[in-house]
N, C-alpha and C. Protein backbone atom coordinates (compact mmCIF):
# COMPACT_ATOMS: atom_id res chain seq x y z
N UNK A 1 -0.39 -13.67 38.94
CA UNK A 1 0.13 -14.24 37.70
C UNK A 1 -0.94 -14.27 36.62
N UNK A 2 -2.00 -14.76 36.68
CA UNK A 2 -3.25 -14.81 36.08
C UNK A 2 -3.52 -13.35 35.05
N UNK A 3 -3.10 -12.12 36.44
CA UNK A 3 -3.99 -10.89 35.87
C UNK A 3 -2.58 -10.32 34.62
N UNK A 4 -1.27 -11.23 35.31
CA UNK A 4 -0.25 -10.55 34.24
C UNK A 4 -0.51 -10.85 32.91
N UNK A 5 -1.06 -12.36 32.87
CA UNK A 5 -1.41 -13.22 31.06
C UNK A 5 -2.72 -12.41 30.77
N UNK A 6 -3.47 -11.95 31.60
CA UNK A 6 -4.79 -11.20 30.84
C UNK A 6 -4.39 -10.18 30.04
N UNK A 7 -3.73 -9.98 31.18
CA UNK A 7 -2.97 -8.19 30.84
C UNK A 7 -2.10 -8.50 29.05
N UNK A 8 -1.33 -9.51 29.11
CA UNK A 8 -0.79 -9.30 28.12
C UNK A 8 -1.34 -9.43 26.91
N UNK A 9 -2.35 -10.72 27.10
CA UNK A 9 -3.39 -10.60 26.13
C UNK A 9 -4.22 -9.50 25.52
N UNK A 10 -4.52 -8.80 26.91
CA UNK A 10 -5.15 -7.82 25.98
C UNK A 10 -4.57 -7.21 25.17
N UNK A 11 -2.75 -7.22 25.28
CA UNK A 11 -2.30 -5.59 24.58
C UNK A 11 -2.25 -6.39 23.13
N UNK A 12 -2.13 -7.60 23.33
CA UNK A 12 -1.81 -8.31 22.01
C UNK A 12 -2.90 -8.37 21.26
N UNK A 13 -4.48 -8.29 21.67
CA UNK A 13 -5.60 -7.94 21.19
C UNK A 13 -5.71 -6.29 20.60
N UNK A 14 -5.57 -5.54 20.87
CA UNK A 14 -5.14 -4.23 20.60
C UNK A 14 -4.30 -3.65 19.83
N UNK A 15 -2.93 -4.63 20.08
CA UNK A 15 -1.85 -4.69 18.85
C UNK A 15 -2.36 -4.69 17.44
N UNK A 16 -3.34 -6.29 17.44
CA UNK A 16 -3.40 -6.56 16.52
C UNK A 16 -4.61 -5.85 15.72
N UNK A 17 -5.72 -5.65 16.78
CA UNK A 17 -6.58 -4.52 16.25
C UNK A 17 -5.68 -3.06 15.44
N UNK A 18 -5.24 -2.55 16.06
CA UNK A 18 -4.28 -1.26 15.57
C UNK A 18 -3.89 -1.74 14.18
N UNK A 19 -3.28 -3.19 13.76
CA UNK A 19 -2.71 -3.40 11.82
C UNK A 19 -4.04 -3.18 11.71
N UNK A 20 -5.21 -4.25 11.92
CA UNK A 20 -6.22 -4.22 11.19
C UNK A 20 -6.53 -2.79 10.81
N UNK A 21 -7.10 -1.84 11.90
CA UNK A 21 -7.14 -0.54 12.06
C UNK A 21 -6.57 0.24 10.82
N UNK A 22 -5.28 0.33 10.71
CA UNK A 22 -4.30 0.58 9.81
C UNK A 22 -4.90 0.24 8.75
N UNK A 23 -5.44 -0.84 8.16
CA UNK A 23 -5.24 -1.77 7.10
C UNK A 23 -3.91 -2.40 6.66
N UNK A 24 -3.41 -2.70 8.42
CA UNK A 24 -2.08 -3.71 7.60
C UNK A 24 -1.94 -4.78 7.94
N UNK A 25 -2.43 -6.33 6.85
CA UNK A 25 -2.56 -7.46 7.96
C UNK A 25 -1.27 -8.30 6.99
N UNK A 26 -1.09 -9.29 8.38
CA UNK A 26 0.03 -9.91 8.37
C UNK A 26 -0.36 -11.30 8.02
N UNK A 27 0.22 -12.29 6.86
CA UNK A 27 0.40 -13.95 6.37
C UNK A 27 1.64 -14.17 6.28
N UNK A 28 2.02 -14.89 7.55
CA UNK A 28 3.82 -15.45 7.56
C UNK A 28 3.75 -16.64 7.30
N UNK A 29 3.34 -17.39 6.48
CA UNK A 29 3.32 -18.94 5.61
C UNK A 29 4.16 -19.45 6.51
N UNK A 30 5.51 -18.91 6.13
CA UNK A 30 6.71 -20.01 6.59
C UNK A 30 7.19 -19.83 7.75
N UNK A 31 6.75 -19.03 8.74
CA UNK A 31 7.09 -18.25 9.78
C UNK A 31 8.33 -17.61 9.67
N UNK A 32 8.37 -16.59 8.70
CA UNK A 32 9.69 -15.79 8.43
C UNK A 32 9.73 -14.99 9.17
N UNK A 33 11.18 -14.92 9.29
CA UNK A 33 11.80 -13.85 10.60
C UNK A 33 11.17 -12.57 9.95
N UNK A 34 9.95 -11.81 11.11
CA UNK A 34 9.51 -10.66 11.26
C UNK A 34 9.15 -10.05 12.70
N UNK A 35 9.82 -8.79 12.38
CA UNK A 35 9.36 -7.99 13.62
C UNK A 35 8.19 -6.84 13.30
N UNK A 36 6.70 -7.60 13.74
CA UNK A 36 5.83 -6.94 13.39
C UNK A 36 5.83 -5.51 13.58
N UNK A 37 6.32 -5.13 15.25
CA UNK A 37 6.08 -3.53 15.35
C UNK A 37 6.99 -2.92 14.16
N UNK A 38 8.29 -3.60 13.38
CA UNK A 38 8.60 -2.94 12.39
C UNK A 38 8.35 -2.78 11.48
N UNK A 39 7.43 -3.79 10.96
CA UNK A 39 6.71 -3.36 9.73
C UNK A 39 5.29 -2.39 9.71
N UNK A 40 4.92 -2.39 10.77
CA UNK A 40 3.77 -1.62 11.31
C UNK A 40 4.31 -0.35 11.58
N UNK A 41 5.97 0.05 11.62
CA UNK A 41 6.31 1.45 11.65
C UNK A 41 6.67 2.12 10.19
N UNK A 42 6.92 0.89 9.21
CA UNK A 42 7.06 1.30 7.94
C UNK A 42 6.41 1.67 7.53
N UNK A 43 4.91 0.88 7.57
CA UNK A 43 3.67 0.84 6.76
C UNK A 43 3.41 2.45 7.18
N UNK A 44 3.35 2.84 8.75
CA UNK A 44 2.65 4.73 8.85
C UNK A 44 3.81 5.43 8.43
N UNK A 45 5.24 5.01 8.11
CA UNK A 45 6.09 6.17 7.80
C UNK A 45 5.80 6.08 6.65
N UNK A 46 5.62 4.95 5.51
CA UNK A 46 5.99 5.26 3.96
C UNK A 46 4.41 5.44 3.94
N UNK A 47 3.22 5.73 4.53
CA UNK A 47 1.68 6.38 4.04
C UNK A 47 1.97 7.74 4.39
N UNK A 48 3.00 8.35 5.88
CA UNK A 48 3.25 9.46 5.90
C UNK A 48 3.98 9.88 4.74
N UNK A 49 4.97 9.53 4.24
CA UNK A 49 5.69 10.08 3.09
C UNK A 49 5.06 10.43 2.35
N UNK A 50 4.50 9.85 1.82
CA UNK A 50 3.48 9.94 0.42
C UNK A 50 2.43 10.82 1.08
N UNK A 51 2.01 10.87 2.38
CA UNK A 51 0.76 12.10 2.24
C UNK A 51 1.62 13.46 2.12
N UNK A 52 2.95 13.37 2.96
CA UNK A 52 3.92 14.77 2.58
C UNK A 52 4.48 15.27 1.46
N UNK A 53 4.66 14.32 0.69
CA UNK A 53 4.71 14.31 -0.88
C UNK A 53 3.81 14.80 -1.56
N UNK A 54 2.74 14.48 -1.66
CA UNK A 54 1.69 15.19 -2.49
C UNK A 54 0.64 16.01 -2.14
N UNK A 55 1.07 16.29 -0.15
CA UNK A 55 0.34 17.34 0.05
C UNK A 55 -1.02 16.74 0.17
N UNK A 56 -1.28 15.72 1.02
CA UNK A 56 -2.71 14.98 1.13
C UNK A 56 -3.12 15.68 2.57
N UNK A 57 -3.82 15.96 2.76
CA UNK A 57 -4.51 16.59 4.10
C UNK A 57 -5.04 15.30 5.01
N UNK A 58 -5.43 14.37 4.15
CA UNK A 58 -6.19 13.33 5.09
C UNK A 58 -5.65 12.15 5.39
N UNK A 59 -5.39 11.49 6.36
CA UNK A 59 -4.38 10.23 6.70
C UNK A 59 -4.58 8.89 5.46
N UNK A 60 -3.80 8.50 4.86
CA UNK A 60 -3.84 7.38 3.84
C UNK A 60 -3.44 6.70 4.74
N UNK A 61 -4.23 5.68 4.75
CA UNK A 61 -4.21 4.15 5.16
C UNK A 61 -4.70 2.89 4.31
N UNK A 62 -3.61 2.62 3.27
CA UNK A 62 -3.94 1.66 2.41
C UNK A 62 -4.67 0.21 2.70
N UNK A 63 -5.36 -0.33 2.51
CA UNK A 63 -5.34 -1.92 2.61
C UNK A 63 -4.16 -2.88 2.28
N UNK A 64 -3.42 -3.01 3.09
CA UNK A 64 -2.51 -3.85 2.51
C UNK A 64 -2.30 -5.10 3.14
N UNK A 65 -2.16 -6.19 2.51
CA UNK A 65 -1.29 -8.08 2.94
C UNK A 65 -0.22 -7.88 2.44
N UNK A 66 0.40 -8.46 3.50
CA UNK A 66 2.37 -8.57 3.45
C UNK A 66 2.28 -10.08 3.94
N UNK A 67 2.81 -10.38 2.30
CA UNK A 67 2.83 -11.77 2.48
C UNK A 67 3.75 -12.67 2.48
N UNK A 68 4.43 -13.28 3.55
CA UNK A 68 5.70 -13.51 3.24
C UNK A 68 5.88 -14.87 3.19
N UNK A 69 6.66 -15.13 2.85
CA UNK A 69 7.56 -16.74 2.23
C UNK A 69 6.80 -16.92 0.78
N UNK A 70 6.18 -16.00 -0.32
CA UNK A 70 5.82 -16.10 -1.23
C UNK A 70 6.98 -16.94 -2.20
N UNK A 71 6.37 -17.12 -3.71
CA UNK A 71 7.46 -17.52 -4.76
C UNK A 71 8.33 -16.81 -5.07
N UNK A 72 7.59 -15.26 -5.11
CA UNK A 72 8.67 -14.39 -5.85
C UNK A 72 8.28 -12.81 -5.24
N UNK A 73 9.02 -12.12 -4.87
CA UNK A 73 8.87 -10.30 -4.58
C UNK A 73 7.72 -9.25 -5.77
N UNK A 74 6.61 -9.62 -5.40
CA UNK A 74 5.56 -9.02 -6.59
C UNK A 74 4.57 -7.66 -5.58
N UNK A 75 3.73 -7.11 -6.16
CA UNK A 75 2.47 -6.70 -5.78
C UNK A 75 1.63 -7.33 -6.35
N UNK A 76 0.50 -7.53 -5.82
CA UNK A 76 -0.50 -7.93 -6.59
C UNK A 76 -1.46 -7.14 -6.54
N UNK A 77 -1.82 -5.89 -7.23
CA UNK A 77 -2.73 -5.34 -6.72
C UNK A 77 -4.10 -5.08 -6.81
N UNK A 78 -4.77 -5.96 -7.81
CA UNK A 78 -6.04 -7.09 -7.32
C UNK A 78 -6.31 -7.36 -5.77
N UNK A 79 -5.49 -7.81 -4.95
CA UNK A 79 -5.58 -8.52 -3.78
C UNK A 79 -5.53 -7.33 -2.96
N UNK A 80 -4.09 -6.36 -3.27
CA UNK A 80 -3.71 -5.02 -2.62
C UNK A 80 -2.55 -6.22 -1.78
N UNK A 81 -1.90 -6.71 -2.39
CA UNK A 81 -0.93 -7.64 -1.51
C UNK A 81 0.93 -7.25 -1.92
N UNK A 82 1.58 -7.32 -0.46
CA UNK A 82 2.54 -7.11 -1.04
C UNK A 82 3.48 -8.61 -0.47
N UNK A 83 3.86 -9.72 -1.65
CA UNK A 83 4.26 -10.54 -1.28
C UNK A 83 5.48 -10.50 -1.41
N UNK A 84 6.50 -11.03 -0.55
CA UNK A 84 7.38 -11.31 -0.32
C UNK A 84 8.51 -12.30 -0.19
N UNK A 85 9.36 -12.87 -0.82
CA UNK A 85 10.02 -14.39 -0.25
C UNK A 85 10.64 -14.12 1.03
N UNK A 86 10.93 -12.88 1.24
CA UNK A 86 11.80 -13.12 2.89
C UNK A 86 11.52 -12.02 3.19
N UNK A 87 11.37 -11.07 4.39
CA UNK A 87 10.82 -10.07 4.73
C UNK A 87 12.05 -9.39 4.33
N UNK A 88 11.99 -7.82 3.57
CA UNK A 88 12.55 -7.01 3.26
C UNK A 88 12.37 -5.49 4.12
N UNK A 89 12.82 -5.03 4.62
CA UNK A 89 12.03 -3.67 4.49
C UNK A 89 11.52 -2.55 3.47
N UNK A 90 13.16 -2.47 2.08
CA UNK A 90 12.94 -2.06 1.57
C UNK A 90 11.96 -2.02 0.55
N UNK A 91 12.02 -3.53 0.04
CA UNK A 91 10.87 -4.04 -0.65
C UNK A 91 9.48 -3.67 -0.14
N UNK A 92 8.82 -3.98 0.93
CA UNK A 92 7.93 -3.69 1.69
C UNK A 92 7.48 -2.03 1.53
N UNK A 93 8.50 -1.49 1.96
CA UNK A 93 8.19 0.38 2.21
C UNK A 93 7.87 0.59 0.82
N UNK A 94 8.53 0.27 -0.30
CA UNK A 94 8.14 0.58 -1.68
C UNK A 94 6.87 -0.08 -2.43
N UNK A 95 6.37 -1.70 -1.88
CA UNK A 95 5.24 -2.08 -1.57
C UNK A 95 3.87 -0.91 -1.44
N UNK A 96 4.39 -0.80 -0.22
CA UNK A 96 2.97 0.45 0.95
C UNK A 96 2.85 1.26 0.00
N UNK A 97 4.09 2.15 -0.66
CA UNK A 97 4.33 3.60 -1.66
C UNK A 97 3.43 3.31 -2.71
N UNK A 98 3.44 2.37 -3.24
CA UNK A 98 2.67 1.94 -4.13
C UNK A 98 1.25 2.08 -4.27
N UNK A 99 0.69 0.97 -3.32
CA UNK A 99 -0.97 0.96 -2.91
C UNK A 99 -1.04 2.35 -2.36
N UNK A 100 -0.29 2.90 -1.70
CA UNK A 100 -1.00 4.33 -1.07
C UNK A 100 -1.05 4.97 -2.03
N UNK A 101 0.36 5.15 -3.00
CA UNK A 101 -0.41 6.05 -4.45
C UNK A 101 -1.66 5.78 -5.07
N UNK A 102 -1.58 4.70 -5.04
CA UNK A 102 -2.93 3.99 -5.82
C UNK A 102 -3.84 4.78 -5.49
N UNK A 103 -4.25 4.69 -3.77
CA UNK A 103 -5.25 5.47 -3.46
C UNK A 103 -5.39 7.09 -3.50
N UNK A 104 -4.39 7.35 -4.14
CA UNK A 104 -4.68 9.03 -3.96
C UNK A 104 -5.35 9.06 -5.21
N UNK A 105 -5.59 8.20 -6.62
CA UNK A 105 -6.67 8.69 -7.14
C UNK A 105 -7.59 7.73 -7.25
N UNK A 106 -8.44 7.37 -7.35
CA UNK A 106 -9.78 6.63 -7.33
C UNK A 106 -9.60 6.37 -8.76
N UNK A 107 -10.38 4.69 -9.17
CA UNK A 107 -10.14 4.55 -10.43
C UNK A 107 -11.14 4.92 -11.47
N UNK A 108 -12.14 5.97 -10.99
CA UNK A 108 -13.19 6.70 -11.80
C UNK A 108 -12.39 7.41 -12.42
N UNK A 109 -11.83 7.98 -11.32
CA UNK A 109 -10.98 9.77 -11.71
C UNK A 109 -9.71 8.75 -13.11
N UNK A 110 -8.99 8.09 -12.39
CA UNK A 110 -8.43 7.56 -13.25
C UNK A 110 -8.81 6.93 -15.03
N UNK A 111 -9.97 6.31 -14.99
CA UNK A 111 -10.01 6.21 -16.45
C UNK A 111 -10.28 7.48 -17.01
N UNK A 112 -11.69 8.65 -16.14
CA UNK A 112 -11.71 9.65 -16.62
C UNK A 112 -10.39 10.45 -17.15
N UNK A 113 -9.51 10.45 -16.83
CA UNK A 113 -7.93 11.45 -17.20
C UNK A 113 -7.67 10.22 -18.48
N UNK A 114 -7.71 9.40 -18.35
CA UNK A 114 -7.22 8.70 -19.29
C UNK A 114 -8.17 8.53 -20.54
N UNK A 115 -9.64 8.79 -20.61
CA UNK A 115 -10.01 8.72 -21.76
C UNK A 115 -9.93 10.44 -22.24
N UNK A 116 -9.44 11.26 -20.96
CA UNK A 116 -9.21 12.90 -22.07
C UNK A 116 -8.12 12.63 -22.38
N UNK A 117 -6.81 11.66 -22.29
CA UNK A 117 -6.35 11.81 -22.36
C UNK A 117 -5.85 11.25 -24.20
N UNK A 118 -6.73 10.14 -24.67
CA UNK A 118 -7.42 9.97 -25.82
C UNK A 118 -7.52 11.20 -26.40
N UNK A 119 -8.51 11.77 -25.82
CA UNK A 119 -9.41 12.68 -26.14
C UNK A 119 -8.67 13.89 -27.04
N UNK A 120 -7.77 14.24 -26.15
CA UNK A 120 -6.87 15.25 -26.65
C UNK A 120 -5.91 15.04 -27.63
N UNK A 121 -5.45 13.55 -27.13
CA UNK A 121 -4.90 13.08 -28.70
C UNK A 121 -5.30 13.46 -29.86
N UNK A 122 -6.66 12.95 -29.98
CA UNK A 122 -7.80 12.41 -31.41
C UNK A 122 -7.58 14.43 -32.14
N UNK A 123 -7.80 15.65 -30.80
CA UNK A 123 -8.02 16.40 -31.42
C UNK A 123 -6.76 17.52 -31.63
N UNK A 124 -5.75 17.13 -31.36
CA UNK A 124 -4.21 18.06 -32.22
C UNK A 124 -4.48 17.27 -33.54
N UNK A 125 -3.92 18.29 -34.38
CA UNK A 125 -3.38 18.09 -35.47
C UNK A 125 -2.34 18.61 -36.15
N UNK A 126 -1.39 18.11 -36.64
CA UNK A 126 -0.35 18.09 -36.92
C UNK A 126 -0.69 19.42 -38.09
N UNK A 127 0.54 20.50 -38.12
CA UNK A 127 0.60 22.10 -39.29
C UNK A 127 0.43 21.25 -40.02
N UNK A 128 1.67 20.97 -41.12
CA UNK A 128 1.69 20.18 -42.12
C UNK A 128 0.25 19.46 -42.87
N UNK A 129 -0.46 18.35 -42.09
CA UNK A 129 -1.74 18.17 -42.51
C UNK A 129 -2.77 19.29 -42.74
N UNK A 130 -2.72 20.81 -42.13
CA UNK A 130 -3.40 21.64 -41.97
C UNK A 130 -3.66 22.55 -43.21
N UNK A 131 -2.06 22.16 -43.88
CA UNK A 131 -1.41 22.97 -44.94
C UNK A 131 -2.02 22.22 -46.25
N UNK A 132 -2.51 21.34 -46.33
CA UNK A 132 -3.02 19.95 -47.32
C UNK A 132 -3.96 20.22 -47.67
């Protein structure tokens, strides 16, 4: 009996290593009805989607908190949190879609595109003014 509770312990040590692993950790405030292995199958299908989507070669594994019994259905992505008032899936999978886009560009690359993107503004100019 003894070696059966070790036994189970461990897998539950391992389980929970594997979210961490992932980067997917779990805050159930209110103890809302969740079935972890299902959100732990969302979290690798909707990082798979998105790597098949844009053609990513390398496994995305976002950081993400799924936080549930929150005030209201938000991201926060400061925190990289996806809070929740009652566990959703759908909410959740579109959650993950999110932060994993996030990470496909880095926010160097990101302001960089965005100040050419200035950039290119500042230098069209409109015929009409050309004609002046």
């Amino acid at each position: 009996m003894l070696t059966a509770v070790k036994f189970a312990i461990s897998v539950l040590a391992l389980a929970g290593a594997s979210l961490a692993e992932d980067g997917l950790t779990i805050d159930n405030r209110h103890k809302e009805r969740l079935s972890t292995p299902e959100a732990e199958k969302i979290y690798s299908s909707a990082c798979s989607v998105v790597e098949r989507e844009f053609d990513i070669k390398h496994p995305l594994h976002p950081q993400v908190r799924l936080v549930l019994g929150a005030d209201k259905n938000e991201i926060w992505f400061v925190g990289r949190e996806i809070r929740l008032t009652k566990w959703n899936p759908y909410a959740f999978a579109q959650g993950v879609v999110w932060l994993a886009f996030e990470d496909l560009m880095p926010l160097r690359q990101r302001l960089t595109i965005a100040k050419r993107a200035v950039t290119w503004a500042d230098s069209t100019v409109e015929i009409e003014r050309l004609a002046k």
